[in-house]
PDB file of N, CA and C in Angstrom:
ATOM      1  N   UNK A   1       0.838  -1.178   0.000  1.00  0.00           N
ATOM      2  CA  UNK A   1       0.000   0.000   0.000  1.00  0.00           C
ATOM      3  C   UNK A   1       0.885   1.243   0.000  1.00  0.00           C
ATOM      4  N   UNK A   2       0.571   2.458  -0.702  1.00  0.00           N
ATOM      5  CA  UNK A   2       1.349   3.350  -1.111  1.00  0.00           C
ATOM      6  C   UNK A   2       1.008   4.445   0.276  1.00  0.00           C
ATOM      7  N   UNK A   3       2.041   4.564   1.112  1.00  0.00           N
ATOM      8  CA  UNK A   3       2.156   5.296   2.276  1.00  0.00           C
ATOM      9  C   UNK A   3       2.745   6.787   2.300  1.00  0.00           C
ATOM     10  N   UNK A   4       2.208   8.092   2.613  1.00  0.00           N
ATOM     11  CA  UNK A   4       3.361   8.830   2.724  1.00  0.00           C
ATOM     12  C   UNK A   4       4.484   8.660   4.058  1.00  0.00           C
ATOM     13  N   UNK A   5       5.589   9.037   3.407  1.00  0.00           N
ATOM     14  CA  UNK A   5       6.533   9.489   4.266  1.00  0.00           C
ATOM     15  C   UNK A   5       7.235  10.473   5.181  1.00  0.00           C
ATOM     16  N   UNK A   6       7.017  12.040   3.999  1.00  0.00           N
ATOM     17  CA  UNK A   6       7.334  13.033   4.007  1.00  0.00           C
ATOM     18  C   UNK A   6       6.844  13.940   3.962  1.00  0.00           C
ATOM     19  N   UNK A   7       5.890  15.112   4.915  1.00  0.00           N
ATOM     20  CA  UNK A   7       5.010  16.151   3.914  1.00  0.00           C
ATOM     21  C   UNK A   7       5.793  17.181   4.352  1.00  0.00           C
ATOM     22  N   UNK A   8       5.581  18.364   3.168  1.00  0.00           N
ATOM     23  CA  UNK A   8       5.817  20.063   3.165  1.00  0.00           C
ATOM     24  C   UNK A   8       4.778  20.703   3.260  1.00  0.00           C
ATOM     25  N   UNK A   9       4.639  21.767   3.635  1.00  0.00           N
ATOM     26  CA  UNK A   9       3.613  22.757   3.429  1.00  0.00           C
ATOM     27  C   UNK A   9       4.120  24.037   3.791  1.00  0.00           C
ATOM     28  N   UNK A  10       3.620  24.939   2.992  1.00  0.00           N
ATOM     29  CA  UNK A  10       3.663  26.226   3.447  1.00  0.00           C
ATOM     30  C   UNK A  10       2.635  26.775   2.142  1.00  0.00           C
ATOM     31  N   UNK A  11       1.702  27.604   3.395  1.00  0.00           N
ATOM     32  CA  UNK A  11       0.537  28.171   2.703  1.00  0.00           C
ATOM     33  C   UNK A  11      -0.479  27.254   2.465  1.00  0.00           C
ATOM     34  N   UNK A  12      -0.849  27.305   1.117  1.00  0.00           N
ATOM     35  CA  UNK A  12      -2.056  26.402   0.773  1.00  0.00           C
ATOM     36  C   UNK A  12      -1.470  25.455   0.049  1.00  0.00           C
ATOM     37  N   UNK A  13       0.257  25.495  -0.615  1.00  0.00           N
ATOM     38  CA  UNK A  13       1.091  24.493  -1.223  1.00  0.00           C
ATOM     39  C   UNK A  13       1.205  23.013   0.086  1.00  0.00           C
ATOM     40  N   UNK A  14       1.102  22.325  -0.745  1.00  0.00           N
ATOM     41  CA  UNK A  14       1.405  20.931  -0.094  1.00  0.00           C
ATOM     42  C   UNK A  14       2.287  19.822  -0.853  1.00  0.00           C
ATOM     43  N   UNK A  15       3.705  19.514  -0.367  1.00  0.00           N
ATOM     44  CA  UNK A  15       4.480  18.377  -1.190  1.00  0.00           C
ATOM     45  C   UNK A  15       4.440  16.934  -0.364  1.00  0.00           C
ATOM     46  N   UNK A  16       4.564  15.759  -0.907  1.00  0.00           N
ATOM     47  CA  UNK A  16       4.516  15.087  -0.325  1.00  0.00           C
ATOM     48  C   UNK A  16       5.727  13.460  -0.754  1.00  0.00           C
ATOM     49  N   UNK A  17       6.249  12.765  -0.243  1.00  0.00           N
ATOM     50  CA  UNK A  17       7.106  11.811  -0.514  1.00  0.00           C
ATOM     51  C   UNK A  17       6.285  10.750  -0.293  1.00  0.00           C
ATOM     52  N   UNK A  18       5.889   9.767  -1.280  1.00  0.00           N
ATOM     53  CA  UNK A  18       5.290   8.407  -1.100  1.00  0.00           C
ATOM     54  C   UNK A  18       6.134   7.682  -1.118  1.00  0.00           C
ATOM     55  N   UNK A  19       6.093   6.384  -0.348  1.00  0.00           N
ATOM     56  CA  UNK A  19       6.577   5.015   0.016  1.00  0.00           C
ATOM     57  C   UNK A  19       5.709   3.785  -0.850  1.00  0.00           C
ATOM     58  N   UNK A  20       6.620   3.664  -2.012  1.00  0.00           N
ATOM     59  CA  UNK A  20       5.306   2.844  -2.995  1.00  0.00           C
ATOM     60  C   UNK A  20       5.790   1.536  -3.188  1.00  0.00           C
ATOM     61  N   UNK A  21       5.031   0.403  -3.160  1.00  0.00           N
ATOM     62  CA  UNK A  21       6.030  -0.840  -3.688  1.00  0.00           C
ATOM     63  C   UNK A  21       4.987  -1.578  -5.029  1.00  0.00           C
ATOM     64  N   UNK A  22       5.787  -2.144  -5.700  1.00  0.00           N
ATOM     65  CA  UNK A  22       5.554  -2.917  -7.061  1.00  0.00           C
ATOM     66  C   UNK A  22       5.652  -4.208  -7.033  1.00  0.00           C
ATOM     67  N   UNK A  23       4.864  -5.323  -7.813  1.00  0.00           N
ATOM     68  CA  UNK A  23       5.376  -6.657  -7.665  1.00  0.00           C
ATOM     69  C   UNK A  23       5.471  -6.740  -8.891  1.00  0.00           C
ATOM     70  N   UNK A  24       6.518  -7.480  -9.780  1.00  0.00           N
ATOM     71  CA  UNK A  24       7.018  -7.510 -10.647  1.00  0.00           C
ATOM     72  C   UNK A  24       6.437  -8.452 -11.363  1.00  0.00           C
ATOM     73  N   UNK A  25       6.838  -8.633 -12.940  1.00  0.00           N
ATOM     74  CA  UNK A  25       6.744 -10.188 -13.345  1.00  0.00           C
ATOM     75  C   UNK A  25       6.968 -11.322 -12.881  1.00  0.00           C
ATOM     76  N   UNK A  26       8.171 -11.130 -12.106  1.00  0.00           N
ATOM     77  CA  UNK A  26       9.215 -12.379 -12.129  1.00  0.00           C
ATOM     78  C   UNK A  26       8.826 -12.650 -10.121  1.00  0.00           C
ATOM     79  N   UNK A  27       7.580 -11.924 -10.106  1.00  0.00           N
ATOM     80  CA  UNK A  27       7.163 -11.640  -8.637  1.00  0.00           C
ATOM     81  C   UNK A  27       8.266 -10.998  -6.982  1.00  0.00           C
ATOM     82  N   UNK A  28       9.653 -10.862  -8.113  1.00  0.00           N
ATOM     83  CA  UNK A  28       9.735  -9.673  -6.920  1.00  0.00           C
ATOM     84  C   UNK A  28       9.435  -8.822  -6.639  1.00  0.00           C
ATOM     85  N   UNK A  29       9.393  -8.257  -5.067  1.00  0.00           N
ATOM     86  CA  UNK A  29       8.213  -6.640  -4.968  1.00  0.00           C
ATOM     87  C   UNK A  29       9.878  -5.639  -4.855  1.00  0.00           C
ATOM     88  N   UNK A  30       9.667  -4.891  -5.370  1.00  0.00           N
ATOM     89  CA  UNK A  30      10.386  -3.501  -5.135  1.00  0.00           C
ATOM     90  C   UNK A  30       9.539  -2.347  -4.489  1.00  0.00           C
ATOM     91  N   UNK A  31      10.351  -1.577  -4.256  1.00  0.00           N
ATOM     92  CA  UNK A  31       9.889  -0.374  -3.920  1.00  0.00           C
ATOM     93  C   UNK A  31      10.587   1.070  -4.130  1.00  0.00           C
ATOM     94  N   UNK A  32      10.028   2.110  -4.742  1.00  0.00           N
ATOM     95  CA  UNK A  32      10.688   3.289  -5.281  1.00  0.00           C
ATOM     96  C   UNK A  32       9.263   4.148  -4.294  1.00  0.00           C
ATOM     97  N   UNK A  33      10.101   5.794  -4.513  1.00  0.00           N
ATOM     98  CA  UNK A  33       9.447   6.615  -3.999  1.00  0.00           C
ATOM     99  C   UNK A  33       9.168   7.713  -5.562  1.00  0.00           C
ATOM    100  N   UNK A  34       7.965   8.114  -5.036  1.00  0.00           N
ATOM    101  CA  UNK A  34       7.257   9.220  -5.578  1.00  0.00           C
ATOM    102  C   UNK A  34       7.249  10.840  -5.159  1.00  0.00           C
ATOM    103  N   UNK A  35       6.480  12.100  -5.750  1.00  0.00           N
ATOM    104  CA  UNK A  35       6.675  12.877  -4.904  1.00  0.00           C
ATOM    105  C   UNK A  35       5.297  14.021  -5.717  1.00  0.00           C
ATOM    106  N   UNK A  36       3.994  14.419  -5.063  1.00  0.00           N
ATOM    107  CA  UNK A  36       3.068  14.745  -5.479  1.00  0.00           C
ATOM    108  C   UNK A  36       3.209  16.205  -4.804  1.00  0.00           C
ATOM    109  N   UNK A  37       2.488  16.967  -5.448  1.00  0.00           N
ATOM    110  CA  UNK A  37       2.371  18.775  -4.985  1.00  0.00           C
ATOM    111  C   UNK A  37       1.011  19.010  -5.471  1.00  0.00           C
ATOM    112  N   UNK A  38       0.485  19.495  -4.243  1.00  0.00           N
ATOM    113  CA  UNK A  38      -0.837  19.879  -4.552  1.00  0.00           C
ATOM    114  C   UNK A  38      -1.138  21.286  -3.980  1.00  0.00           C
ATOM    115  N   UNK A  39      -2.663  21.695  -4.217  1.00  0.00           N
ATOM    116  CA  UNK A  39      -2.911  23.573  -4.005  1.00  0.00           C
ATOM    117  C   UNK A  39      -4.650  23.362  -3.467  1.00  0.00           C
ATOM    118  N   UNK A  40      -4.546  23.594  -1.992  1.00  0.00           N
ATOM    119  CA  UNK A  40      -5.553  23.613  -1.370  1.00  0.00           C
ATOM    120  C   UNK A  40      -6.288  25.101  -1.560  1.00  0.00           C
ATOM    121  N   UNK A  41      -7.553  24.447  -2.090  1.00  0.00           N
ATOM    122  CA  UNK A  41      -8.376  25.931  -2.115  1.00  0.00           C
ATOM    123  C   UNK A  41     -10.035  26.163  -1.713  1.00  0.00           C
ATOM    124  N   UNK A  42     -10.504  27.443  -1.268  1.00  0.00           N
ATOM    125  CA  UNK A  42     -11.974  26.958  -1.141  1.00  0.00           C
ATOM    126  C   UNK A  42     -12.665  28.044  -2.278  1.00  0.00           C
ATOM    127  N   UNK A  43     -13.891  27.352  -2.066  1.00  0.00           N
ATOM    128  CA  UNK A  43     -14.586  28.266  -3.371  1.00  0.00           C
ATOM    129  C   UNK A  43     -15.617  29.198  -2.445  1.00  0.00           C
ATOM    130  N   UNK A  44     -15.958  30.003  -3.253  1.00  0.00           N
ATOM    131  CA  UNK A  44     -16.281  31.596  -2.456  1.00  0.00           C
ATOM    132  C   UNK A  44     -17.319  30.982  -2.217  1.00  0.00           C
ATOM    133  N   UNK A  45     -18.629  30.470  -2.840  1.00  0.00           N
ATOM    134  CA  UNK A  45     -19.763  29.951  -2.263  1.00  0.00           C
ATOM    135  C   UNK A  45     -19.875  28.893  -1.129  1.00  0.00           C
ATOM    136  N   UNK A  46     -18.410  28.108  -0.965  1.00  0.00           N
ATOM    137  CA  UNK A  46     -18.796  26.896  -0.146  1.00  0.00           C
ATOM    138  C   UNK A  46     -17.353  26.927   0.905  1.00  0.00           C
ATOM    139  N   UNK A  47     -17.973  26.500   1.941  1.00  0.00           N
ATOM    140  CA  UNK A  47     -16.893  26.596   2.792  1.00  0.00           C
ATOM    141  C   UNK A  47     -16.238  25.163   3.122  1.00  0.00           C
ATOM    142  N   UNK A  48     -15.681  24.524   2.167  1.00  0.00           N
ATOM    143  CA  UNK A  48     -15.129  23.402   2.129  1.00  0.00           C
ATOM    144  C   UNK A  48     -13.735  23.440   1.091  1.00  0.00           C
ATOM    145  N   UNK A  49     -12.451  22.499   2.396  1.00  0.00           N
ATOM    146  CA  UNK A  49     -11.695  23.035   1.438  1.00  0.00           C
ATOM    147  C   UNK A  49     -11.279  22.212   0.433  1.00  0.00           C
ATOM    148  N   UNK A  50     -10.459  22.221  -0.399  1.00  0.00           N
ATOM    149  CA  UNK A  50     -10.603  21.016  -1.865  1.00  0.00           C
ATOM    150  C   UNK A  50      -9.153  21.080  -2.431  1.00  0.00           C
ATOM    151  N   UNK A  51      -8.747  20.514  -2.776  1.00  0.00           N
ATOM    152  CA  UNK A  51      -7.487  20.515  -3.741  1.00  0.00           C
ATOM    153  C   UNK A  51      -7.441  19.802  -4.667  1.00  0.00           C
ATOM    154  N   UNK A  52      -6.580  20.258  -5.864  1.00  0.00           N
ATOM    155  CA  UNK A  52      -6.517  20.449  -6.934  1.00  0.00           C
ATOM    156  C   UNK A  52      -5.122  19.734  -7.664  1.00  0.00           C
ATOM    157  N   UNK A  53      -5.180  19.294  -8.615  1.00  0.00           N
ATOM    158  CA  UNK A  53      -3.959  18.987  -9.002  1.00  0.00           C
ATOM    159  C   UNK A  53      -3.572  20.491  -9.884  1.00  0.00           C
ATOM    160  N   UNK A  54      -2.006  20.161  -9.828  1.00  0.00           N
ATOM    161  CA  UNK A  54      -1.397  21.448 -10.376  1.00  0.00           C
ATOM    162  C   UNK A  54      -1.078  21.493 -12.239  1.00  0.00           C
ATOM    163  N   UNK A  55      -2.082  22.469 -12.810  1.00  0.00           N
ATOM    164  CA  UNK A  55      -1.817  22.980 -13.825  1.00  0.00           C
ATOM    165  C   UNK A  55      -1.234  24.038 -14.165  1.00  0.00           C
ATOM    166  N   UNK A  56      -1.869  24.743 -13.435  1.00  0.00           N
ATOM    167  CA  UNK A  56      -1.197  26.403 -13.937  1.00  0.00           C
ATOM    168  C   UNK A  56      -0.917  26.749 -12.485  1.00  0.00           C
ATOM    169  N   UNK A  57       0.490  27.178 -12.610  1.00  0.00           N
ATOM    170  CA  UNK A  57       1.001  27.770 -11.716  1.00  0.00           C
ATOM    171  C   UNK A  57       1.276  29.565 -11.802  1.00  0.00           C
ATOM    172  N   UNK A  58       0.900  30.090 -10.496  1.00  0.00           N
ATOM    173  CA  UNK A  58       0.969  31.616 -10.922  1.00  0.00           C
ATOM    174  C   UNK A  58       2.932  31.918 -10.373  1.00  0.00           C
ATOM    175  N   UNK A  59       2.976  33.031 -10.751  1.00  0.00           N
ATOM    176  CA  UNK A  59       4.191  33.254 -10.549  1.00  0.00           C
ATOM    177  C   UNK A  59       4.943  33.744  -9.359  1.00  0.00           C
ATOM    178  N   UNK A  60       3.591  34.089  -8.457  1.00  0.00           N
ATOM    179  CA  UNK A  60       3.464  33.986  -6.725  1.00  0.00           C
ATOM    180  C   UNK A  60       4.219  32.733  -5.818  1.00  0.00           C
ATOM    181  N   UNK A  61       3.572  31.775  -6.875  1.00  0.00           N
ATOM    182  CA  UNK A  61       3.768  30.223  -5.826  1.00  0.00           C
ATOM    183  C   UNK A  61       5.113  29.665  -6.375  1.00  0.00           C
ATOM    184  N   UNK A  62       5.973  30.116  -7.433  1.00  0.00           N
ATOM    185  CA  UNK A  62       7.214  29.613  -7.913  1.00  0.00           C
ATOM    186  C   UNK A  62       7.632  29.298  -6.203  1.00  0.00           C
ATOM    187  N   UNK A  63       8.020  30.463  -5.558  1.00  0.00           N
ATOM    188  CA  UNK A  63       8.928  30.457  -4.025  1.00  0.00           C
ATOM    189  C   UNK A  63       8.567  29.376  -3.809  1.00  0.00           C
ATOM    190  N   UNK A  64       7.657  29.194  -3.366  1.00  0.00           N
ATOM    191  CA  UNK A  64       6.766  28.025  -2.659  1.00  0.00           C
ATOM    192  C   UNK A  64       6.968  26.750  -3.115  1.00  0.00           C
ATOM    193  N   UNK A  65       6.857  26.790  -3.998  1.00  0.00           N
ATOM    194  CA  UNK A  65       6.903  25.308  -4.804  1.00  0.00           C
ATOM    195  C   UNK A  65       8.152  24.991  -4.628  1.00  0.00           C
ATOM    196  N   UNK A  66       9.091  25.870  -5.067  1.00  0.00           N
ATOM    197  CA  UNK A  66      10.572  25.844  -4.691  1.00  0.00           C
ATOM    198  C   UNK A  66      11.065  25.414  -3.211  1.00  0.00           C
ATOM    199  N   UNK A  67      10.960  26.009  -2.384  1.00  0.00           N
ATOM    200  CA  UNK A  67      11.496  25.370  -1.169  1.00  0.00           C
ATOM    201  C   UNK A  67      10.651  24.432  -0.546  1.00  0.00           C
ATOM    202  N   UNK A  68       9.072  23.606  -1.183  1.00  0.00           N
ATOM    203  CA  UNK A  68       8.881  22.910  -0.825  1.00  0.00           C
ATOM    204  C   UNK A  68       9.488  20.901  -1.522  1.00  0.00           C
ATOM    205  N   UNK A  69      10.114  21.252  -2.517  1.00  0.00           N
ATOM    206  CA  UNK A  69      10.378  20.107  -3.551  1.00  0.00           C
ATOM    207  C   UNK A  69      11.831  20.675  -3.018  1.00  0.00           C
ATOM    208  N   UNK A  70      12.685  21.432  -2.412  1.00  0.00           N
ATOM    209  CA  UNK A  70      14.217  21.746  -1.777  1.00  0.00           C
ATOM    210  C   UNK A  70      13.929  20.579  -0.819  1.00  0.00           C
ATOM    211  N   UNK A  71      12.975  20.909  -0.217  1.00  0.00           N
ATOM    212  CA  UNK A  71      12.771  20.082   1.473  1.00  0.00           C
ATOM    213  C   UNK A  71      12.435  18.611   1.149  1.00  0.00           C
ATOM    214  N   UNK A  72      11.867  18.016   0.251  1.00  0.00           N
ATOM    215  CA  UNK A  72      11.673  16.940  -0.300  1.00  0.00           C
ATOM    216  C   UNK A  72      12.607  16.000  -0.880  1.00  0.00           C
ATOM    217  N   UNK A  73      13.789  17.072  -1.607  1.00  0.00           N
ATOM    218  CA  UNK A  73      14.309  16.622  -2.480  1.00  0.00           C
ATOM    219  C   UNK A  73      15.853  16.497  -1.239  1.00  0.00           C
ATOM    220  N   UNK A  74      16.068  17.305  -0.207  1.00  0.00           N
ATOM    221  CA  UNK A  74      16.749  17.085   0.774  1.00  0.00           C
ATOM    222  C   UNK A  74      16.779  15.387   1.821  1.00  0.00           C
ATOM    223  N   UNK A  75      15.239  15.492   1.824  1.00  0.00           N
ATOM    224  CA  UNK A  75      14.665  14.343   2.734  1.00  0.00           C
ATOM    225  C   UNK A  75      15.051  13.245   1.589  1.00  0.00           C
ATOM    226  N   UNK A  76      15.075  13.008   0.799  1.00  0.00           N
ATOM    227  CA  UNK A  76      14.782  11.989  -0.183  1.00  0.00           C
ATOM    228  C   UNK A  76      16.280  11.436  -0.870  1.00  0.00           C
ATOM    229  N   UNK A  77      17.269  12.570  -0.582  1.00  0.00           N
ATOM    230  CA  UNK A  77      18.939  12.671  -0.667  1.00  0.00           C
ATOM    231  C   UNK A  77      19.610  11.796   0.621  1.00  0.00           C
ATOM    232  N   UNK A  78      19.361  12.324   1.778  1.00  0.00           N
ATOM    233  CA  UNK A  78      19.597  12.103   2.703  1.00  0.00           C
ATOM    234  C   UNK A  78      18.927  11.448   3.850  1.00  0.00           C
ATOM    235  N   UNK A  79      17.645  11.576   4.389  1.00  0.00           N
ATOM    236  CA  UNK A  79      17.426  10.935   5.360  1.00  0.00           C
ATOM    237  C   UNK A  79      16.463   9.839   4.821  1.00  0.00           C
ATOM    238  N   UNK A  80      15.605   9.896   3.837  1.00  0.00           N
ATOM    239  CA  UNK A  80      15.463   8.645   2.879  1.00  0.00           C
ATOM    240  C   UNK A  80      16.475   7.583   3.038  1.00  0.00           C
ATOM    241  N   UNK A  81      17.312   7.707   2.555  1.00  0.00           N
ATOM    242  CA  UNK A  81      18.422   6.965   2.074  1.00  0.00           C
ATOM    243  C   UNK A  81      18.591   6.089   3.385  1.00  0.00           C
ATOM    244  N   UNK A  82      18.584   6.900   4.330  1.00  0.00           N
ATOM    245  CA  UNK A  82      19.790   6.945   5.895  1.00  0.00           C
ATOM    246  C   UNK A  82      18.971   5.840   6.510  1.00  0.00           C
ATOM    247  N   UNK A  83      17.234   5.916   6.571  1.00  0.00           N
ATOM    248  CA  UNK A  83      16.531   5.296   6.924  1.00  0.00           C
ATOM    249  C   UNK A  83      16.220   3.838   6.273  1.00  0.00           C
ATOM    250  N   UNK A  84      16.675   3.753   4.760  1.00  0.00           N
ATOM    251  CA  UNK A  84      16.521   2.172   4.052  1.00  0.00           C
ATOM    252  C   UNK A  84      17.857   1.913   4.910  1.00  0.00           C
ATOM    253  N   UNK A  85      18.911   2.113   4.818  1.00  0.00           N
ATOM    254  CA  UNK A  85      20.135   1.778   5.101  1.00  0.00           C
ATOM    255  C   UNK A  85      20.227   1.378   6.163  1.00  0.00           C
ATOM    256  N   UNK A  86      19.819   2.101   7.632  1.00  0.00           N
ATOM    257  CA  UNK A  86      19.521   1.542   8.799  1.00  0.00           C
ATOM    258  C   UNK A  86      18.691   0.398   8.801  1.00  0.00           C
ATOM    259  N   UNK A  87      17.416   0.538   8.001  1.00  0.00           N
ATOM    260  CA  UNK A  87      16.345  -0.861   7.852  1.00  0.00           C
ATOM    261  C   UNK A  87      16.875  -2.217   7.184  1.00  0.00           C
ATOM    262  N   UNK A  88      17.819  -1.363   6.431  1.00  0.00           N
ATOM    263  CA  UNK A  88      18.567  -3.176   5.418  1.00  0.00           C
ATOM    264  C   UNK A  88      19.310  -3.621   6.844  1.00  0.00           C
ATOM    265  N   UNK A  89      20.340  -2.560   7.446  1.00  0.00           N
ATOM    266  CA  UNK A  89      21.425  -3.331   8.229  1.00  0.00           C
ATOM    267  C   UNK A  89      20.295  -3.879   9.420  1.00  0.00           C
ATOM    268  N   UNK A  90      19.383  -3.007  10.145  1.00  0.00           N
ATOM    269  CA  UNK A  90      18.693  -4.104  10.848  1.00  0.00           C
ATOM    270  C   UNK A  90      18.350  -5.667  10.579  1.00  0.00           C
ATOM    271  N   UNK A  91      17.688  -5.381   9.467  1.00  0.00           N
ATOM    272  CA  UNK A  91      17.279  -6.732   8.480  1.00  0.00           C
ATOM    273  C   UNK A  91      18.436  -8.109   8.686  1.00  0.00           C
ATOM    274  N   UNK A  92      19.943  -7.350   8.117  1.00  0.00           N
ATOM    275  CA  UNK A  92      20.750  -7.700   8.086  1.00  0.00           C
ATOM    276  C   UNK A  92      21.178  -8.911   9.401  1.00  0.00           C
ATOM    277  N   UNK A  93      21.278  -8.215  10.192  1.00  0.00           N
ATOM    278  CA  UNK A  93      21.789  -8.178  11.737  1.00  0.00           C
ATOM    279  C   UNK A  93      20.730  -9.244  12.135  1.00  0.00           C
ATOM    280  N   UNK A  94      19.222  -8.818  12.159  1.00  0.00           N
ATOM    281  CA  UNK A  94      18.360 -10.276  12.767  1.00  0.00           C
ATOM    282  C   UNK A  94      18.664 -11.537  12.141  1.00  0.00           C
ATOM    283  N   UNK A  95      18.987 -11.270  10.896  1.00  0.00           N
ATOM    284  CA  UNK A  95      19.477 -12.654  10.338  1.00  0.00           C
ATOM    285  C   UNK A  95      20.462 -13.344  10.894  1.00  0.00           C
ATOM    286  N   UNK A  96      21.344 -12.550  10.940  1.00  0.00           N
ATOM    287  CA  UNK A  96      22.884 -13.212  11.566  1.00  0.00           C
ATOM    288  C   UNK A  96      22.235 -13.610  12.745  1.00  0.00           C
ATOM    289  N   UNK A  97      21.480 -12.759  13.545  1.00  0.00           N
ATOM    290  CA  UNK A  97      21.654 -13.304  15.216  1.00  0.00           C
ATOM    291  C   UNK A  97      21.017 -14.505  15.183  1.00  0.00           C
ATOM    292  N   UNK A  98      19.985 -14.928  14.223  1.00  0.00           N
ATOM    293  CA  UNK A  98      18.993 -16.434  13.761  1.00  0.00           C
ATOM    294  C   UNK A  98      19.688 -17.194  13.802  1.00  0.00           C
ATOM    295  N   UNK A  99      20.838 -17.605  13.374  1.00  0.00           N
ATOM    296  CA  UNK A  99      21.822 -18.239  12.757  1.00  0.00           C
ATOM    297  C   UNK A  99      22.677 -18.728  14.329  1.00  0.00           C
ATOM    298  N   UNK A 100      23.160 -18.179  14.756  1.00  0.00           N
ATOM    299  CA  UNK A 100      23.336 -18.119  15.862  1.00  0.00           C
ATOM    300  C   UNK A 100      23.454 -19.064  17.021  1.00  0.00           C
TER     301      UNK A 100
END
């Protein structure tokens, strides 16, 4: 099941890092990450709020968009990484101690 990991926000911008896995032909599952940006808005008649996928961007929200896919793209460099790496060597390590 496709989980987030990571969210940004600032303002009504929202980024987000998914945790997605695949099962293959050959039936191994992998797993890669994703990364979605969305624009929360309400409409003048209704007081509910809604979001939108992103088409047109105004030239207001460049900033925004920008240091929210910085912060994503930081998490996804580095503590992404840091966190499979710790999870393999755990992985790793219960095995050996099985063995044991």
């Amino acid at each position: 099941m496709t989980q987030p990991i990571k969210k940004c926000r600032i303002s009504n911008w929202e980024g987000v890092v998914w945790d997605n896995k695949k099962k293959l032909s050959n039936g191994v599952e992998v797993g890669y990450k994703t990364v979605t940006v969305s624009r929360g808005y309400k409409k003048k008649d209704e007081d509910i709020w809604r979001s939108e996928v992103i088409n047109n961007i105004r030239l207001n929200d460049i900033p925004k968009l920008k240091t929210i896919l910085d912060k994503l793209q930081e998490f996804l460099y580095f503590e992404a990484r840091e966190q499979e790496r710790l999870r393999n060597n755990d992985g790793r390590n219960k095995k050996r101690e099985d063995f044991r």
